[in-house]
Every structure is written in C-alpha cells, then in structure tokens.
N, C-alpha and C. Protein backbone atom coordinates (compact mmCIF):
# COMPACT_ATOMS: atom_id res chain seq x y z
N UNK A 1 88.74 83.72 135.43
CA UNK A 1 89.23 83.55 134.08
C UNK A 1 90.45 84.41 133.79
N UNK A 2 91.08 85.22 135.31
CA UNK A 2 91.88 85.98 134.68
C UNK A 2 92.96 85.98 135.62
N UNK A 3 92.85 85.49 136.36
CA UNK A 3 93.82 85.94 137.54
C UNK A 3 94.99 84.42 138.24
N UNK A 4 94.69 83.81 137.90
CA UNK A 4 95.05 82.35 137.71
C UNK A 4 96.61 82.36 137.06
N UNK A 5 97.96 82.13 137.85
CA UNK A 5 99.02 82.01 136.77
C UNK A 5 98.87 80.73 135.21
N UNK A 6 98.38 79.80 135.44
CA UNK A 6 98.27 79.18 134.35
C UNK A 6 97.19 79.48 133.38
N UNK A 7 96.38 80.46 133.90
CA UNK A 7 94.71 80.91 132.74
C UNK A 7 95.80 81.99 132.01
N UNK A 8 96.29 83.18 132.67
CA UNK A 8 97.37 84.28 132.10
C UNK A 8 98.07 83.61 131.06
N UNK A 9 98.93 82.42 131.68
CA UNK A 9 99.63 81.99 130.54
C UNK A 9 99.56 81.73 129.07
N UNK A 10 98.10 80.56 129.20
CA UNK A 10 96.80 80.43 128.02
C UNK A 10 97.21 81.43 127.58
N UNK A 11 96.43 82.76 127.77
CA UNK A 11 96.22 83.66 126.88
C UNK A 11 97.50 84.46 126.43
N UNK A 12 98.43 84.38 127.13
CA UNK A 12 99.34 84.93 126.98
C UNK A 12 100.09 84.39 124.95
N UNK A 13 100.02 82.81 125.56
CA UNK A 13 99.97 81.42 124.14
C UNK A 13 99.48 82.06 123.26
N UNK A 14 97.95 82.36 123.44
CA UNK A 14 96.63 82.18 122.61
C UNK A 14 97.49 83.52 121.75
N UNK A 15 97.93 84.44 122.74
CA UNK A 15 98.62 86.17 122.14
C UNK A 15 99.34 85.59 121.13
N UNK A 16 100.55 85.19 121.24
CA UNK A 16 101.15 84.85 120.52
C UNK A 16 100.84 84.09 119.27
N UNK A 17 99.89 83.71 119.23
CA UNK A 17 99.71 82.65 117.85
C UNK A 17 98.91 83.68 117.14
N UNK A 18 98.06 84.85 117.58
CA UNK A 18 97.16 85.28 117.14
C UNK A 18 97.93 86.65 116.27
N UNK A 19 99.20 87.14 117.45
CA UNK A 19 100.09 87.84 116.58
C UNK A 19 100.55 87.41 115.30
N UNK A 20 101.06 86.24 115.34
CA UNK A 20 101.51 85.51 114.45
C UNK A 20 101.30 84.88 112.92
N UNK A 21 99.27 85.10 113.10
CA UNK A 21 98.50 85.05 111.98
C UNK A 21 97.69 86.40 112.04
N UNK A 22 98.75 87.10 112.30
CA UNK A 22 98.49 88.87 112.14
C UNK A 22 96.90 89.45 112.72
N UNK A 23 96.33 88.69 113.68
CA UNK A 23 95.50 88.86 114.61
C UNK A 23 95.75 90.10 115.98
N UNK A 24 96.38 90.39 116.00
CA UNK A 24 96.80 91.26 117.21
C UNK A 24 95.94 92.53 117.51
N UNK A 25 94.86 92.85 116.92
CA UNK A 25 93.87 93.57 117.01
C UNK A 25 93.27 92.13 118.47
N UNK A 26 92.96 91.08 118.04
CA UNK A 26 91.98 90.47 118.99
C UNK A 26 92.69 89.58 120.16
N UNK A 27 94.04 89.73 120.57
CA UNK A 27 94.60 89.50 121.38
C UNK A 27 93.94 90.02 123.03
N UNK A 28 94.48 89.25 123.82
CA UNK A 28 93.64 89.49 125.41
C UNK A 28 94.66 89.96 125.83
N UNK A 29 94.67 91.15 126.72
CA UNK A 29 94.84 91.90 127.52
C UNK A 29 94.29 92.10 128.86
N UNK A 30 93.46 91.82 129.07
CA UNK A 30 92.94 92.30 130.73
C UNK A 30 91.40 91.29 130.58
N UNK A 31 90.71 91.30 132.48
CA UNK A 31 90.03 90.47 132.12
C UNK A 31 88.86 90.75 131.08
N UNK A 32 88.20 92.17 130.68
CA UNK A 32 87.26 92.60 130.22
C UNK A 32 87.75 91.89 128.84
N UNK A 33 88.55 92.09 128.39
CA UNK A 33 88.94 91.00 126.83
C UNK A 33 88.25 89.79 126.63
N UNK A 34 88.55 89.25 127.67
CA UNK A 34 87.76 87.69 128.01
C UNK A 34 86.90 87.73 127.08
N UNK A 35 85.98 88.38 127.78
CA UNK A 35 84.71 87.94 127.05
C UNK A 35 84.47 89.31 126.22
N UNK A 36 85.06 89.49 125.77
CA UNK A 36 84.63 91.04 124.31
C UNK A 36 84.70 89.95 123.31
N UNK A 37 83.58 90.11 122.60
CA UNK A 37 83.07 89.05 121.71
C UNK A 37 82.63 89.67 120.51
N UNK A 38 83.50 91.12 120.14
CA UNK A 38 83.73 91.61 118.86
C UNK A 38 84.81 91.40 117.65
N UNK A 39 85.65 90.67 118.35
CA UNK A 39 86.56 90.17 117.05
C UNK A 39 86.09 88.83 116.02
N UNK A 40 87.48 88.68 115.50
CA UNK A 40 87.07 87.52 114.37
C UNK A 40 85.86 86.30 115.03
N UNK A 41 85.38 85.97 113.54
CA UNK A 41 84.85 84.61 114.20
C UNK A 41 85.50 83.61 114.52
N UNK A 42 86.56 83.45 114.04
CA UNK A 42 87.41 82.29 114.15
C UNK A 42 88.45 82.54 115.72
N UNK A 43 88.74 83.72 116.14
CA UNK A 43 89.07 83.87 117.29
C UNK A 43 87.99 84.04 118.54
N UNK A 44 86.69 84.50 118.10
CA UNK A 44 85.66 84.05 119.29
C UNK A 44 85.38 82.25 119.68
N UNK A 45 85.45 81.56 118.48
CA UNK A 45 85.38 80.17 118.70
C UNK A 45 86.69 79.68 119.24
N UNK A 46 87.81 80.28 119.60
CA UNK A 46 88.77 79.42 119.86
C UNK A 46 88.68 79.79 121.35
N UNK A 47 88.58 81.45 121.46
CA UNK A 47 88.22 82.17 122.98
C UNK A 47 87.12 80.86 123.77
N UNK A 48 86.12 80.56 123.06
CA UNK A 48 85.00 79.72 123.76
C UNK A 48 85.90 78.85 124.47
N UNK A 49 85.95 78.38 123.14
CA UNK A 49 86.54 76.59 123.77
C UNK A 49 87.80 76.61 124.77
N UNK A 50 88.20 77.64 124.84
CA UNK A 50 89.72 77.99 126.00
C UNK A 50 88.66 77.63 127.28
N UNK A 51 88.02 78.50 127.12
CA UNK A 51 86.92 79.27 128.61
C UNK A 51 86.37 77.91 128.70
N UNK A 52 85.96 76.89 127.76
CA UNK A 52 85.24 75.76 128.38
C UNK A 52 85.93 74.88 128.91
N UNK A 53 87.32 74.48 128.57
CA UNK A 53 88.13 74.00 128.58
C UNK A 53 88.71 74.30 130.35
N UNK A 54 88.79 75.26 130.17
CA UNK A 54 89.15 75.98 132.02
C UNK A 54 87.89 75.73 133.24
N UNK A 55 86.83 75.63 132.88
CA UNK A 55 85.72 75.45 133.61
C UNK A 55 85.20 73.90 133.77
N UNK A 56 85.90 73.06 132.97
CA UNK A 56 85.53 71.95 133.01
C UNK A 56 86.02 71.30 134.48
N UNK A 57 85.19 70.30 135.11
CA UNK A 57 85.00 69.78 136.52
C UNK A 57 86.57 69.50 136.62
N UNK A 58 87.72 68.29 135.86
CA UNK A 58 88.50 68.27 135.91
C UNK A 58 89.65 69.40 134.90
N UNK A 59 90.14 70.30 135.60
CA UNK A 59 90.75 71.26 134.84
C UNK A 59 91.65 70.56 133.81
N UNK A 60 92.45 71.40 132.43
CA UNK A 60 93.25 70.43 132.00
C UNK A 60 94.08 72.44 131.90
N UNK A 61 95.52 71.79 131.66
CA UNK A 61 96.53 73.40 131.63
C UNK A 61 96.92 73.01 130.24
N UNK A 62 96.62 74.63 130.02
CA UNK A 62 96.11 74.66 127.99
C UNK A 62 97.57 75.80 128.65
N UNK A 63 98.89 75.76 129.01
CA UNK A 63 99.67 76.71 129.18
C UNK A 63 100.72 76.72 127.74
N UNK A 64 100.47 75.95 127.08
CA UNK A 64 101.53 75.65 126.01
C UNK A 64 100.90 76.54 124.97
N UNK A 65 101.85 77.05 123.89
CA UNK A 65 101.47 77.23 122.68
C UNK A 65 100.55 76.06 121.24
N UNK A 66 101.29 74.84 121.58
CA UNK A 66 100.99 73.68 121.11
C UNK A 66 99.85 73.45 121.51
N UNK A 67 99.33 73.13 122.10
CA UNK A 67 98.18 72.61 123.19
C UNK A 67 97.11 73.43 122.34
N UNK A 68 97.59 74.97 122.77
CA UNK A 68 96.37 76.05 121.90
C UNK A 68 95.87 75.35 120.67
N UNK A 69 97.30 75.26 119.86
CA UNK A 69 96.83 75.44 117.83
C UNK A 69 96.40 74.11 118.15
N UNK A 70 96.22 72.87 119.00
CA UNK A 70 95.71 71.96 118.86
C UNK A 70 94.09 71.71 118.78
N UNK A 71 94.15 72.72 119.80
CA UNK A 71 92.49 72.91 120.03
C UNK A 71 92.03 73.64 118.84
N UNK A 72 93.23 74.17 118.19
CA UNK A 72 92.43 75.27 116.67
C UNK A 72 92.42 73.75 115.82
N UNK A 73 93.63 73.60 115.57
CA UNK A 73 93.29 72.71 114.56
C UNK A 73 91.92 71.65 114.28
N UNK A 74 91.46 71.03 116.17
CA UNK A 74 90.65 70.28 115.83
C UNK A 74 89.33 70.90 115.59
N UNK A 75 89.35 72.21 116.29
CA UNK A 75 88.05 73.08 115.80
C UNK A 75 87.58 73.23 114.35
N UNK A 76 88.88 73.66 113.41
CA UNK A 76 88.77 73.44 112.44
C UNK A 76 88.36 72.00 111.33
N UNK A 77 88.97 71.11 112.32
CA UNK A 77 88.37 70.35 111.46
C UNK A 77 86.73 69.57 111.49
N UNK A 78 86.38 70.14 112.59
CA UNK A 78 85.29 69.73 112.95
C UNK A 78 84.20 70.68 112.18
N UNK A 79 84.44 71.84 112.39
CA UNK A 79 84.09 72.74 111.46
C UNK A 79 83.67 72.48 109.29
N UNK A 80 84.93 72.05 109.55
CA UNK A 80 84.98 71.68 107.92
C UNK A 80 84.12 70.52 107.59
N UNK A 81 84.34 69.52 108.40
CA UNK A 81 83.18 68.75 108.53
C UNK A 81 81.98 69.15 108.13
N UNK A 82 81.24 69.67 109.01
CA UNK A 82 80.03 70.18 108.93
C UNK A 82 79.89 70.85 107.67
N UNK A 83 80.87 71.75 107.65
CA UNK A 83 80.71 72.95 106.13
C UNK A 83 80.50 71.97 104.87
N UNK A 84 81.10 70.86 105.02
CA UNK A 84 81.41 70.00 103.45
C UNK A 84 80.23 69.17 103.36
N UNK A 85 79.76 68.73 104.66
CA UNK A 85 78.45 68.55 104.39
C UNK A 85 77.34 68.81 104.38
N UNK A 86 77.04 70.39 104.81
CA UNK A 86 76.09 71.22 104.24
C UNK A 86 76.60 72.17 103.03
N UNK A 87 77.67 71.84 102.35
CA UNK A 87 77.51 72.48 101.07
C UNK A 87 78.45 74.29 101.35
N UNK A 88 79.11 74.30 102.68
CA UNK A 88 78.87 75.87 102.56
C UNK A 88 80.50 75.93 103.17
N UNK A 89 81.63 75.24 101.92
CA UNK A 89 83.01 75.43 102.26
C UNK A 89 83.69 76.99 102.34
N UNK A 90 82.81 77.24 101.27
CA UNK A 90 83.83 78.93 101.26
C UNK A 90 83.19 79.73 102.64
N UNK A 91 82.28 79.74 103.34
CA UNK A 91 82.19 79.97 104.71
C UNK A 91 83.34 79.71 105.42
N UNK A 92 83.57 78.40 105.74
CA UNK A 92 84.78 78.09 106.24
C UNK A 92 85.94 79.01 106.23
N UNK A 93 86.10 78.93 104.94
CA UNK A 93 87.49 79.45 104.21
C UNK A 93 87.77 80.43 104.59
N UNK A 94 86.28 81.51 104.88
CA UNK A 94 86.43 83.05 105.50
C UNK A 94 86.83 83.10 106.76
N UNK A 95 85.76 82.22 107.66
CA UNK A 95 86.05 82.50 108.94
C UNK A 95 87.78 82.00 109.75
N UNK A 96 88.26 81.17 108.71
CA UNK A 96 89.39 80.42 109.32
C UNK A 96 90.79 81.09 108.46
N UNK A 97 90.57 81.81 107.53
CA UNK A 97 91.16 82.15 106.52
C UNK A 97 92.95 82.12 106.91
N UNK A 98 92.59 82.94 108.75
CA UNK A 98 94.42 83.24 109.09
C UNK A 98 95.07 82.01 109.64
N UNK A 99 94.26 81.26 109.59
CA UNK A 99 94.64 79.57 110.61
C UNK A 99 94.44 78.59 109.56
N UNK A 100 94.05 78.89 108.18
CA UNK A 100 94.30 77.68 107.07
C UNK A 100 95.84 77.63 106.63
C-alpha cells in the first residue's frame, strides 16, 4: 500500500485535496499513515475506499487528483442518501463539512 509508484501518487492527490479543504493534519506521509485511523471521519472513509479500490482483483490507477474527489463526491452522495432517509442529515453535514 506504500511502495508502489502509482499507490504514492494516490496519496500524494489524496495530500493535496486534503490540504486544500484545510485537512493537512490527516494527510499520508509514510506507510504507518495508511492505516492510522485517528483522523476525520470523512477522511477515514475516503482512506477506505482508496485501499479497496487498490486491492481490487482488477487494479484501477486512482493517480489523478480528479479521479480522488470523484470517489469523494460519490461517497458523499451515497452517504446523503442514507442520512435523508434515516432522518439524520445534520450528521452528514458534520462528517463531510470540508468536502460540502
């Protein structure tokens, strides 16, 4: 998960967007980051889906910046989904707050 020029890159992406919505506390750095599963919630769910995304039988290269917020965006909306129909939007609102 770490040593791979196109996995580096990912995260390198993932850095950048996370700077960007003033996340840079939970940015990856080395492989132990990987999986440190103390930051936001909304950046542990995006961390997942990278890592599942890389392990899947046919790989797909998440090396773009685009590619990343794509996978946020649809997280999110899948997310909201669920929230609107159990009633519990302002949940949402918290966990996604820097990516709304």
């Amino acid at each position: 998960m770490w040593d791979c020029v196109n996995i580096k890159q990912s995260w390198g992406n993932l850095n950048k967007i996370l700077v960007r919505k003033n996340l840079g506390n939970d940015v990856i750095t080395d492989y132990e980051d990987v999986f440190n599963f103390d930051k936001s919630a909304a950046t542990n769910t995006i961390r997942l889906k990278i890592i599942q995304n890389f392990i899947q039988v046919e790989r797909r290269t998440l090396n773009s910046e685009e590619q990343i917020e794509l996978i946020i965006t649809e997280l999110i909306k899948k997310e909201k989904y669920v929230a609107i129909k159990n009633k519990k939007v302002a949940k949402i609102q918290t966990k996604w707050k820097q990516f709304l």
